[in-house]
C-alpha atoms as a PDB file:
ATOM      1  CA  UNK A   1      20.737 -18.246   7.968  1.00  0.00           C
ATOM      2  CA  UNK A   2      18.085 -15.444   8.087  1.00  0.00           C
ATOM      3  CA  UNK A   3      14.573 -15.263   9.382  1.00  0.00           C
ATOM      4  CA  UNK A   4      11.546 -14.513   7.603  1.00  0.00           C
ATOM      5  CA  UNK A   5      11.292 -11.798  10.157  1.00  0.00           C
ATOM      6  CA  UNK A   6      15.018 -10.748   8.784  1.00  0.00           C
ATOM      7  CA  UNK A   7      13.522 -11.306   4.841  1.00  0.00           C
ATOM      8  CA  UNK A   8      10.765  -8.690   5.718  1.00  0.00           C
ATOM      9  CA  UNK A   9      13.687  -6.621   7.105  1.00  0.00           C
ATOM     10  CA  UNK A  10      15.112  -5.957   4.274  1.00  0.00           C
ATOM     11  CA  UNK A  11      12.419  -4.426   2.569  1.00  0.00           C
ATOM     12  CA  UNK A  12      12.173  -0.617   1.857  1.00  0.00           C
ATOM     13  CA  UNK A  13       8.760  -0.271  -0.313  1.00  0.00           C
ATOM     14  CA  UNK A  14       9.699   3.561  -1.024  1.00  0.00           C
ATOM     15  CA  UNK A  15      13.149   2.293  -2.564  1.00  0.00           C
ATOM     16  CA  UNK A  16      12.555  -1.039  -4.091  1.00  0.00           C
ATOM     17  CA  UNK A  17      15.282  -0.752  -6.503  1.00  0.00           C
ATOM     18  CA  UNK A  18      17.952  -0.386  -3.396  1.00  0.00           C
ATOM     19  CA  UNK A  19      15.553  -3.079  -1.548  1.00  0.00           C
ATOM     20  CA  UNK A  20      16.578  -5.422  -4.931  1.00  0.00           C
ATOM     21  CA  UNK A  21      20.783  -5.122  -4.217  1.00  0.00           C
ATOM     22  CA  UNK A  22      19.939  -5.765  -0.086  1.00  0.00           C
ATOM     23  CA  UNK A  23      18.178  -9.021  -1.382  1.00  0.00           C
ATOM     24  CA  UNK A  24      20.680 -10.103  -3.605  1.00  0.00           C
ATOM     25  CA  UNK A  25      23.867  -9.950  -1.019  1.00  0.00           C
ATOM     26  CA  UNK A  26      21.275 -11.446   1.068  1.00  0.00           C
ATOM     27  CA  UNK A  27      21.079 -14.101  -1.361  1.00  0.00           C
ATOM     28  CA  UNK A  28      24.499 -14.610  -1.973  1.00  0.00           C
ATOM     29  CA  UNK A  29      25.242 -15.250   1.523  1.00  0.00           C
ATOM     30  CA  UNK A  30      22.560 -18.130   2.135  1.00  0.00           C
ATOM     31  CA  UNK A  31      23.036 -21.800   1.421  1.00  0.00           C
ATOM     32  CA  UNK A  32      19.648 -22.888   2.663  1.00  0.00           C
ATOM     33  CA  UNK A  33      17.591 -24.025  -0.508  1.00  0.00           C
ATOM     34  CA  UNK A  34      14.095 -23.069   1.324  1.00  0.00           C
ATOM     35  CA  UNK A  35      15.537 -19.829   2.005  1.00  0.00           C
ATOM     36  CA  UNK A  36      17.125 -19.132  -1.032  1.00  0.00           C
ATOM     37  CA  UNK A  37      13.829 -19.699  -2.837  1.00  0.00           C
ATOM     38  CA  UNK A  38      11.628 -17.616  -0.537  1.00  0.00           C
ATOM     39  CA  UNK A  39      14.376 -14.715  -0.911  1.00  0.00           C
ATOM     40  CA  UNK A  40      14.144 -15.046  -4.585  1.00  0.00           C
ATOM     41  CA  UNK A  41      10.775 -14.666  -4.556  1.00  0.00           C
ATOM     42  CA  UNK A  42      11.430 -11.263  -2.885  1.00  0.00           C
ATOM     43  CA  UNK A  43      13.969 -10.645  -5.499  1.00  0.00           C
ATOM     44  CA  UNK A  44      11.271 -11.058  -8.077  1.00  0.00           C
ATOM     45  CA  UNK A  45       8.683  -8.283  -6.126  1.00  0.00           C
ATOM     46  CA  UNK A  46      10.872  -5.858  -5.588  1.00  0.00           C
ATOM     47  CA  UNK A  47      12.037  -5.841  -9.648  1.00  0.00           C
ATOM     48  CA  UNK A  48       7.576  -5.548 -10.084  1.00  0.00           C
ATOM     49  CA  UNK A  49       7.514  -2.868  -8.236  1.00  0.00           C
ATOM     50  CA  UNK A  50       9.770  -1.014 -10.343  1.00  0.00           C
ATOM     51  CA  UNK A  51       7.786  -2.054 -13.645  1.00  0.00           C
ATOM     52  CA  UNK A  52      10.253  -4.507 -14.643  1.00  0.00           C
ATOM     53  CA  UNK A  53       7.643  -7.504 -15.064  1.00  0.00           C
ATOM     54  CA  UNK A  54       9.171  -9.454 -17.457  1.00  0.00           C
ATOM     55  CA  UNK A  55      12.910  -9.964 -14.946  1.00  0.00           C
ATOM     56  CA  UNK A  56       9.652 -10.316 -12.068  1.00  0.00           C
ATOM     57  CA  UNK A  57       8.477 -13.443 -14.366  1.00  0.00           C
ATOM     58  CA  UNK A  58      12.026 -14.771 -15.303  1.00  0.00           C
ATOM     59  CA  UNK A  59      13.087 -14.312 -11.673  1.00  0.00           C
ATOM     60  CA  UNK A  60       9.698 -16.671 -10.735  1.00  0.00           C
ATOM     61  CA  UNK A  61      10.676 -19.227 -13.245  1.00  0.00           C
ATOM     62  CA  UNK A  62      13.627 -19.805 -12.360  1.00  0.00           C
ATOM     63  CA  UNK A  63      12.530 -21.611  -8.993  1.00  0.00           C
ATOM     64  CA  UNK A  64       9.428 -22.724 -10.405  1.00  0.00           C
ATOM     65  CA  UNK A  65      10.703 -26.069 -10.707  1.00  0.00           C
ATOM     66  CA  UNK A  66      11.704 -26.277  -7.102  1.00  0.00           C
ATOM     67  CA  UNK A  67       7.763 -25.659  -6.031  1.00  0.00           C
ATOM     68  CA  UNK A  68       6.751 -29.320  -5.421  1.00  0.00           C
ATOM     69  CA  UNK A  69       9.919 -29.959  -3.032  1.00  0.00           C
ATOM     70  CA  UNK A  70       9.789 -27.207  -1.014  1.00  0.00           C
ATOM     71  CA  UNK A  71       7.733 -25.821   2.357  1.00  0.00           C
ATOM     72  CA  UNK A  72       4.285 -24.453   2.260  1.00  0.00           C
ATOM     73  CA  UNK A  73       5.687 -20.921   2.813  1.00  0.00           C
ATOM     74  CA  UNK A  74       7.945 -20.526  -0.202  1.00  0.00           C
ATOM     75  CA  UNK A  75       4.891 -22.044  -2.588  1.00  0.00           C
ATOM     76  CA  UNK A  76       2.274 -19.194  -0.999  1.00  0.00           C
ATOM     77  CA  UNK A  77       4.943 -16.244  -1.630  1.00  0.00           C
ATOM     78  CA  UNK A  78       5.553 -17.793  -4.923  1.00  0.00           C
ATOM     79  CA  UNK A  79       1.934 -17.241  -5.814  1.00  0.00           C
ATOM     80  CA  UNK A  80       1.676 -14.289  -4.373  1.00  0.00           C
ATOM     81  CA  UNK A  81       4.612 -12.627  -6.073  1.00  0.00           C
ATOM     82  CA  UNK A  82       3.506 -14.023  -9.292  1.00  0.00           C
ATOM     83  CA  UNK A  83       0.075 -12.495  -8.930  1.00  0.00           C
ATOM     84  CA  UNK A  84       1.601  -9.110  -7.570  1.00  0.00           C
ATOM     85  CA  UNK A  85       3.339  -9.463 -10.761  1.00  0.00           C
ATOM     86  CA  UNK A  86       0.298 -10.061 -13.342  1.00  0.00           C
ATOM     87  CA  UNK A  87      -1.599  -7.937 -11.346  1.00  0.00           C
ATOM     88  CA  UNK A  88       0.608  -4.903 -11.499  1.00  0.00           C
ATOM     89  CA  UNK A  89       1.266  -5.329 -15.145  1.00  0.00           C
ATOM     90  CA  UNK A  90      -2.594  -5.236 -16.203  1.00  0.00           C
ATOM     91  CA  UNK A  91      -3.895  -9.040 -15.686  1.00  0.00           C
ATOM     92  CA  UNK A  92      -5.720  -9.156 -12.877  1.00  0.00           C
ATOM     93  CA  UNK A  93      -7.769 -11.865 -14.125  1.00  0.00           C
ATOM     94  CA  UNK A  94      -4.575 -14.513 -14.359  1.00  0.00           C
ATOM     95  CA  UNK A  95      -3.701 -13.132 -10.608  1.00  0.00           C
ATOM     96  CA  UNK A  96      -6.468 -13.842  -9.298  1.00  0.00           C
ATOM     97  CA  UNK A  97      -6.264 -17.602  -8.834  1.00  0.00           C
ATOM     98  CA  UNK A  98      -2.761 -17.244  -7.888  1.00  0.00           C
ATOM     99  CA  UNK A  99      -4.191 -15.075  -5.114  1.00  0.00           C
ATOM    100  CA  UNK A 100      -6.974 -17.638  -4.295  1.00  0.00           C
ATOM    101  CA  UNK A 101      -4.049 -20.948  -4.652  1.00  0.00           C
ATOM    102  CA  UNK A 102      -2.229 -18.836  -2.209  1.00  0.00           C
ATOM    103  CA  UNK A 103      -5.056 -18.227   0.657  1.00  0.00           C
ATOM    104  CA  UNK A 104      -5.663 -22.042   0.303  1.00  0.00           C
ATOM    105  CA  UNK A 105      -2.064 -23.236   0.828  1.00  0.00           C
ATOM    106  CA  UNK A 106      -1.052 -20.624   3.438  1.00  0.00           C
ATOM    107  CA  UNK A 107      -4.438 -21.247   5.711  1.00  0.00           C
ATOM    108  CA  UNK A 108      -3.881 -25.305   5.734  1.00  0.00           C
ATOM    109  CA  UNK A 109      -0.608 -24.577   6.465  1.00  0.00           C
ATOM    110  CA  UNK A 110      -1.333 -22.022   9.275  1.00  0.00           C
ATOM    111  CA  UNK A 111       0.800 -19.547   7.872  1.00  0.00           C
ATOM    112  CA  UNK A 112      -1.614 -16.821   9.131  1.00  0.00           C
ATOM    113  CA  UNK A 113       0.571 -13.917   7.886  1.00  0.00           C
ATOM    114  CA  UNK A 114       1.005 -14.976   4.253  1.00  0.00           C
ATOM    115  CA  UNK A 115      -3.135 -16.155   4.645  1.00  0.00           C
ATOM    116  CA  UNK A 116      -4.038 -12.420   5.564  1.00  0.00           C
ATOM    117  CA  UNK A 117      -1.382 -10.888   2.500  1.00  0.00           C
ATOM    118  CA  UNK A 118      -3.203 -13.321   0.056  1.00  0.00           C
ATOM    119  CA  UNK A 119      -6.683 -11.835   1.607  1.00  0.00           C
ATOM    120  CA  UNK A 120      -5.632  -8.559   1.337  1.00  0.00           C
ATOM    121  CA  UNK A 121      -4.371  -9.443  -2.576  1.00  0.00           C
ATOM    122  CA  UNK A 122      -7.438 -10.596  -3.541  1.00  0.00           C
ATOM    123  CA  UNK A 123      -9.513  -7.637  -2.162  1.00  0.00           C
ATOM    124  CA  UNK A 124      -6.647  -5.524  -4.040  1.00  0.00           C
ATOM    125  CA  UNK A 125      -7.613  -7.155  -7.270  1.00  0.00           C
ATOM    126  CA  UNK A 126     -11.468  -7.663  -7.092  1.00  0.00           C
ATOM    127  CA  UNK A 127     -13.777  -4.523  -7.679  1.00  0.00           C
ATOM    128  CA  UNK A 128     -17.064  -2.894  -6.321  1.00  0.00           C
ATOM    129  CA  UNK A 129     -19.095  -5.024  -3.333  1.00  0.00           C
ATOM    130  CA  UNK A 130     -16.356  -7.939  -3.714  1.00  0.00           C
ATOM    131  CA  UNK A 131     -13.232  -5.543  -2.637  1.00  0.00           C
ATOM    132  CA  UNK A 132     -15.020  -4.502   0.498  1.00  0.00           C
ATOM    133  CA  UNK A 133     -16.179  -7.915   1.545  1.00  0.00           C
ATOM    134  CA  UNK A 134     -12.320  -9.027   0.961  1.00  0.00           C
ATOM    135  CA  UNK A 135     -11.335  -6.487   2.983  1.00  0.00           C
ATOM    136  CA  UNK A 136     -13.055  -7.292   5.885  1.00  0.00           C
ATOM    137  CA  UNK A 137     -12.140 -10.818   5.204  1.00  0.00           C
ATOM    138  CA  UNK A 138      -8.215 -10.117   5.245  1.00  0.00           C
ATOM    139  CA  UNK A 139      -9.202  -8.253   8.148  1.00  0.00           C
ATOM    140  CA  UNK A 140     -10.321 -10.811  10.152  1.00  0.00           C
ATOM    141  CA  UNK A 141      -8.072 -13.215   9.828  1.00  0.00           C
ATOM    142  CA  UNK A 142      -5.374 -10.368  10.877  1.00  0.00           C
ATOM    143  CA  UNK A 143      -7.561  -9.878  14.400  1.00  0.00           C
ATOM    144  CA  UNK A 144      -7.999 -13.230  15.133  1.00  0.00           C
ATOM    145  CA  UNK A 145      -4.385 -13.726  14.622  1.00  0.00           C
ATOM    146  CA  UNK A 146      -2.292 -14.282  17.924  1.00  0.00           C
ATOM    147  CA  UNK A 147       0.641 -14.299  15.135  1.00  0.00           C
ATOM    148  CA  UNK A 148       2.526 -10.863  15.168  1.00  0.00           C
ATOM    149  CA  UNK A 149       3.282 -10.699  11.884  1.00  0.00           C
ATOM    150  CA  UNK A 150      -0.637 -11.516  10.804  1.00  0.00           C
ATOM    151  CA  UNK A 151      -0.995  -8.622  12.935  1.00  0.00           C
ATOM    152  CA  UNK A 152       0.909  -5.887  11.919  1.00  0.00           C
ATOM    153  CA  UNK A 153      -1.290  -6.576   8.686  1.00  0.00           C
ATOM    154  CA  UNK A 154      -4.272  -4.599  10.482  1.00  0.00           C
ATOM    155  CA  UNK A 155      -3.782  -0.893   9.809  1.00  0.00           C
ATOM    156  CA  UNK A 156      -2.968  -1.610   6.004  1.00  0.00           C
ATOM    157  CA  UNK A 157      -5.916  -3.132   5.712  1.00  0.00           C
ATOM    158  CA  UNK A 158      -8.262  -0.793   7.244  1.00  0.00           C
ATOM    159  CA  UNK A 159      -6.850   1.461   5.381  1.00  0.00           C
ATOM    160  CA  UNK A 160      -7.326  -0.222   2.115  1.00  0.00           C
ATOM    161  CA  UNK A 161     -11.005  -0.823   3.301  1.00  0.00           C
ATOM    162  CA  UNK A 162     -11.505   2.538   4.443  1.00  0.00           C
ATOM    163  CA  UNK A 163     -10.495   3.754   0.995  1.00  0.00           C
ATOM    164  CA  UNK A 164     -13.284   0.872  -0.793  1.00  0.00           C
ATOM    165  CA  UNK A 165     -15.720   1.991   1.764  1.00  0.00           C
ATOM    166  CA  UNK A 166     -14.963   5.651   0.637  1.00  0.00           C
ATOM    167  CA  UNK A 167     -14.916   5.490  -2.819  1.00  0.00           C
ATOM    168  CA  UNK A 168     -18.548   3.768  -2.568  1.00  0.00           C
ATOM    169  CA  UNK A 169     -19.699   7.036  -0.897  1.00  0.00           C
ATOM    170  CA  UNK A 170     -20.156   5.030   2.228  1.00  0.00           C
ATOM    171  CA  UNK A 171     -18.048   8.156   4.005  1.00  0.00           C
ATOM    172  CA  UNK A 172     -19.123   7.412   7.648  1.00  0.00           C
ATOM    173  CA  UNK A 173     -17.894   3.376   7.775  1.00  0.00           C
ATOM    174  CA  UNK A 174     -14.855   5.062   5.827  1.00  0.00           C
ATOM    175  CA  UNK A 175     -13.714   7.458   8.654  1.00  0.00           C
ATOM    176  CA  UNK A 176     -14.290   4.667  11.005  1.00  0.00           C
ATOM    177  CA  UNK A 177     -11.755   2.684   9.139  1.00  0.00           C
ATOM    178  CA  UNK A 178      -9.244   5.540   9.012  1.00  0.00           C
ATOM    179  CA  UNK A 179      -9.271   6.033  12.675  1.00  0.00           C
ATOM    180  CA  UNK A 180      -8.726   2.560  13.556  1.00  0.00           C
ATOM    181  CA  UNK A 181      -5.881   2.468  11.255  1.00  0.00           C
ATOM    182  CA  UNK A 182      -4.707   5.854  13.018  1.00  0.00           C
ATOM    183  CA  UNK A 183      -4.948   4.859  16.228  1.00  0.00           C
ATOM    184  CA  UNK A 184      -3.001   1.520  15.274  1.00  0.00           C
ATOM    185  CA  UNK A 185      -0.478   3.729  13.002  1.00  0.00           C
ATOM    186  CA  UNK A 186       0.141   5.697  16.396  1.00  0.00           C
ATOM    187  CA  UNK A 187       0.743   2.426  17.954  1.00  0.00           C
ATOM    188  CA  UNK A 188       3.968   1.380  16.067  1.00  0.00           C
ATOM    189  CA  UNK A 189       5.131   4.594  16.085  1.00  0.00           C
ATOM    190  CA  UNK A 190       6.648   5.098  12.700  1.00  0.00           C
ATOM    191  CA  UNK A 191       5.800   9.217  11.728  1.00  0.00           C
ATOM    192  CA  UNK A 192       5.708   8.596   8.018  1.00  0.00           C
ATOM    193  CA  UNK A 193       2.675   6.123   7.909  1.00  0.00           C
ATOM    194  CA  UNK A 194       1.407   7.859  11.127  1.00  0.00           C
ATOM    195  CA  UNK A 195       1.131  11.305   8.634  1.00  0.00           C
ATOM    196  CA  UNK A 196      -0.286   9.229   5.680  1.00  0.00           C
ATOM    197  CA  UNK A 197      -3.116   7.979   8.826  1.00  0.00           C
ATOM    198  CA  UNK A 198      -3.929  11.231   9.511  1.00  0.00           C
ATOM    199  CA  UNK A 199      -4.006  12.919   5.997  1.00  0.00           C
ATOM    200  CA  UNK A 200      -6.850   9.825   5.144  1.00  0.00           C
ATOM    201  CA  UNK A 201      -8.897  10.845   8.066  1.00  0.00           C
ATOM    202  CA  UNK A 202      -8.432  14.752   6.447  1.00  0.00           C
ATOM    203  CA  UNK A 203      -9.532  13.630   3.345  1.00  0.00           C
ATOM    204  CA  UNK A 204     -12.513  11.873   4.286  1.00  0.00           C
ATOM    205  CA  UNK A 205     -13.491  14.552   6.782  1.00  0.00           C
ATOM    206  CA  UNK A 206     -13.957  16.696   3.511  1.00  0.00           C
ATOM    207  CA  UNK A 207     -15.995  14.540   2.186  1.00  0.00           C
ATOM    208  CA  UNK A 208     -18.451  14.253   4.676  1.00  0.00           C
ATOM    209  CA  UNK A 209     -18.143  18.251   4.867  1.00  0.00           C
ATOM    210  CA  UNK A 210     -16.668  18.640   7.977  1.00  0.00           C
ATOM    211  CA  UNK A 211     -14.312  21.064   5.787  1.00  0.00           C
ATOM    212  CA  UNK A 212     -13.452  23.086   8.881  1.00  0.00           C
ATOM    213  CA  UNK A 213     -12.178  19.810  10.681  1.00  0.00           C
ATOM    214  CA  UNK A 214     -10.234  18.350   7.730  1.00  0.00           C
ATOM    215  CA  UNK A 215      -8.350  21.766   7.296  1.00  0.00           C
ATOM    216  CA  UNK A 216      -6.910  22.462  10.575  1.00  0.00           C
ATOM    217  CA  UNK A 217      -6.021  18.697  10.481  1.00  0.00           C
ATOM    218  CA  UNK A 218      -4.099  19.353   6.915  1.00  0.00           C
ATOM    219  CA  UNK A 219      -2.328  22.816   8.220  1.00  0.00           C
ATOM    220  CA  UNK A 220      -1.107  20.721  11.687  1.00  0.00           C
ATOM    221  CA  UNK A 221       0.650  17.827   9.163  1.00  0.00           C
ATOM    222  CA  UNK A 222       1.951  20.983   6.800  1.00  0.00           C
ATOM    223  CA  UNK A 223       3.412  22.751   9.631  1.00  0.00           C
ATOM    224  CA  UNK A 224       4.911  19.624  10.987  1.00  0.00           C
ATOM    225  CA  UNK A 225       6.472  19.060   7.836  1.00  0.00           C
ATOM    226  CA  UNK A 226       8.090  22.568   7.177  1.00  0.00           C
ATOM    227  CA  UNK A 227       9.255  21.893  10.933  1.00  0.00           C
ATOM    228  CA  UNK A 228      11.107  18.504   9.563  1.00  0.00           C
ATOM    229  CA  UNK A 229      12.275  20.643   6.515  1.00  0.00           C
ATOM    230  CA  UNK A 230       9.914  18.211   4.163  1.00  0.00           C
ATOM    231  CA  UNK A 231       7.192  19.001   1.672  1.00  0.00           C
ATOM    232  CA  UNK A 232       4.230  16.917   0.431  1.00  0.00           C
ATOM    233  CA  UNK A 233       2.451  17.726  -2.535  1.00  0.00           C
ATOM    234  CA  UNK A 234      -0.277  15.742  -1.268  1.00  0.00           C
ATOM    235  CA  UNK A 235      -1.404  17.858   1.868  1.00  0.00           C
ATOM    236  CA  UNK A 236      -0.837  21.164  -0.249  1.00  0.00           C
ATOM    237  CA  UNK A 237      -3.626  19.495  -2.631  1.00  0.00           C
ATOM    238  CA  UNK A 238      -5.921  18.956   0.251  1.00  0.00           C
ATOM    239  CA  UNK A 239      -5.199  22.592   1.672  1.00  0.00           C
ATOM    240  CA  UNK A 240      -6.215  23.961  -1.823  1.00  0.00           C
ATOM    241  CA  UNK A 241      -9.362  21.989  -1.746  1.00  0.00           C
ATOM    242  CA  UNK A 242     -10.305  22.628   1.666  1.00  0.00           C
ATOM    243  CA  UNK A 243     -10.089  26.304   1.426  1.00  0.00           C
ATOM    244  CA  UNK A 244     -11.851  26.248  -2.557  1.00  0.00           C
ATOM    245  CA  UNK A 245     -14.659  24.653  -0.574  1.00  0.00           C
ATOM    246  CA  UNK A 246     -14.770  27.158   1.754  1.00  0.00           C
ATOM    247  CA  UNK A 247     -14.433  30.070  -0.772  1.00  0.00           C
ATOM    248  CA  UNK A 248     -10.914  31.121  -0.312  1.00  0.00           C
ATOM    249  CA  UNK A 249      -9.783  31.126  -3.716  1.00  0.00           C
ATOM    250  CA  UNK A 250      -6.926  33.336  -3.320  1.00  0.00           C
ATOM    251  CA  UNK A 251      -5.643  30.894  -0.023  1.00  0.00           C
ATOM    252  CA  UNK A 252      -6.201  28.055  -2.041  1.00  0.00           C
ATOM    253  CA  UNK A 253      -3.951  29.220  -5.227  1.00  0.00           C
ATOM    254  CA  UNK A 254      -0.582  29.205  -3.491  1.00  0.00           C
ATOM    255  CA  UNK A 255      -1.064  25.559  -2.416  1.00  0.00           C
ATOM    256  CA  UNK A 256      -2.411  24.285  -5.474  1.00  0.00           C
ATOM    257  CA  UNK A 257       0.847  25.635  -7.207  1.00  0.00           C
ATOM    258  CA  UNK A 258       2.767  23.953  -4.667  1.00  0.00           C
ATOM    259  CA  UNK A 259       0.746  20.651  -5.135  1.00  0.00           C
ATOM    260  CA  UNK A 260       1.350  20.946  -9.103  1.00  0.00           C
ATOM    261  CA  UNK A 261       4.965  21.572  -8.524  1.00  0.00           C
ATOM    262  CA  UNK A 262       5.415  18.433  -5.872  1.00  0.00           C
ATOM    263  CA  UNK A 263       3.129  16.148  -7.786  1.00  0.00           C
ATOM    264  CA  UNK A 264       3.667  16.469 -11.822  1.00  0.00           C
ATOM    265  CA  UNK A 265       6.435  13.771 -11.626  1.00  0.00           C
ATOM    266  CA  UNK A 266       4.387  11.286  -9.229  1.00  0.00           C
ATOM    267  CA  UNK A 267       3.327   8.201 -10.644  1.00  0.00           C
ATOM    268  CA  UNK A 268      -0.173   8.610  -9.170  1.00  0.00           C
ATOM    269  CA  UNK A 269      -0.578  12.116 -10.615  1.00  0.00           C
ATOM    270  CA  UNK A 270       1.516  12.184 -13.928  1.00  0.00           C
ATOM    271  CA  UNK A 271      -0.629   9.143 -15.308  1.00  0.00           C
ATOM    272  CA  UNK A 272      -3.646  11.636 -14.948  1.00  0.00           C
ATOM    273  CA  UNK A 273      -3.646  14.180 -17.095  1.00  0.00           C
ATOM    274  CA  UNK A 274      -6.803  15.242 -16.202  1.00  0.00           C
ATOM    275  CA  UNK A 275      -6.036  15.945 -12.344  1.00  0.00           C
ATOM    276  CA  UNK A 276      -2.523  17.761 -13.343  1.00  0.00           C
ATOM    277  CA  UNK A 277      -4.851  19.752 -15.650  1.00  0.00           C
ATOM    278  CA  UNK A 278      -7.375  20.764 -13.095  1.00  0.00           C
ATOM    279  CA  UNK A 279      -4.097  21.607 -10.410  1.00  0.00           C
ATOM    280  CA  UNK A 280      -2.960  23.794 -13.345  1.00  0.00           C
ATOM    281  CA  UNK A 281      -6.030  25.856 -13.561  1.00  0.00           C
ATOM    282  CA  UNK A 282      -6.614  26.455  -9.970  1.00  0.00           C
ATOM    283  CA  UNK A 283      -3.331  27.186  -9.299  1.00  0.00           C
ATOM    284  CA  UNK A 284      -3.557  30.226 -12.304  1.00  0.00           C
ATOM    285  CA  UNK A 285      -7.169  31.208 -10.845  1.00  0.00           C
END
């Protein structure tokens, strides 16, 4: 029988459809009904994540019966996967009780990790003042935590409020919140979200005009990544708009083409035509 810690395990959020199949032998190998239903419930993100809402809501109904009967924990992920699930499909107003139902059952029932998920759900969904001040909240249940888990929620978080804080022009709490999730990034070691850390701190140095600053920071992550024989369409963007700032047009071109090339297929770029349109143009001068 797995753990929860062994559920979490199998999770690969870049790869959600291969995430899907570890789930389901996963599945098919348990007997334990709790566990069973709290994998399911996995089973049902991981087909959300890949915009296929409608298995995501059959895959929920099919234990919905089982709710009443069953632990604390499997009732909160329920929730929460069925208010990923609304949310991600364009309802965030029929998430967000599922988000608030979850915070309520998962923090009588001490399940601090699952309490600070919910938190950070609900700050997800909500907009403007609201999404800051849930940030902070999810935040600090995740430091008052002694629970690991609850814990390792702390550098997605300030992340998440670092980019509120940012997109309310409040740039200086921002960088604050990107270095704490930095310096927590470098902590668990993993290079990928340790990159993504620094890249955020970049981004919001060239905001706040330190332009200088943000693009030695952006040519030390390039150069590192032509050293791993990778490419990221992202810090090529950043590069170009760095040196624009700074009047190097004819710098700036080269990665701008590179950042059109990278990015025209990604989901966060192709749904918006008018950035791709802009990336066109300065990459043509």
């Amino acid at each position: 029988m797995p753990t929860h810690d062994e559920i979490d395990a199998l999770w690969d959020f870049s790869d959600p459809a291969a995430t899907e199949q570890r789930l389901q032998s996963a599945l098919d190998e348990v007997s334990d009904g709790a566990f069973r239903l709290e994998i399911q419930t996995q089973i049902a993100r991981a087909q959300g994540l890949q915009g296929r809402f409608e298995d995501a809501h059959r895959t929920l109904d099919l234990i919905e019966g089982s709710l009443d009967a069953s632990p604390p924990r499997v009732q909160v992920r329920h929730r929460l996967e069925r208010g990923r699930t609304l949310n991600s499909s364009g309802k965030p107003a029929e998430a967000m009780p599922l988000f608030e139902q979850a915070l309520g059952i998962a923090s009588d029932a001490r399940l601090d990790d699952l309490a600070v998920d919910a938190a950070h759900m609900i700050a997800i969904t909500a907009t403007g003042d609201a999404q800051i001040e849930w940030n902070r909240k999810a935040l600090h249940l995740a430091e008052r935590s002694k629970e690991p888990r609850a814990r390792r929620w702390r550098a997605s978080i300030l992340n998440n409020l670092g980019w509120s804080l940012h997109d309310a022009g409040l740039y200086e709490e921002a960088l604050d919140a990107f270095t704490r999730a930095l310096h927590l990034r470098s902590e668990q070691g993993e290079a990928k979200t340790i990159r993504i850390a620094r890249w955020c701190v970049a981004r919001c140095l060239r905001s706040l005009g330190r332009t200088e600053e943000a693009l030695q920071l952006q040519q030390a992550l390039l150069d590192e990544l032509a050293a791993a024989g990778e490419e990221d369409g992202f810090v090529h963007e950043e590069l170009g708009e760095c040196l624009l700032a700074l009047g190097r047009e004819e710098a700036a071109r080269p990665h701008f083409r590179a950042a059109l090339d990278a990015l025209c297929s990604h989901p966060a770029v192709s749904s918006d035509p008018a950035r791709l349109a802009r990336l066109g143009r300065l990459a043509e001068g």
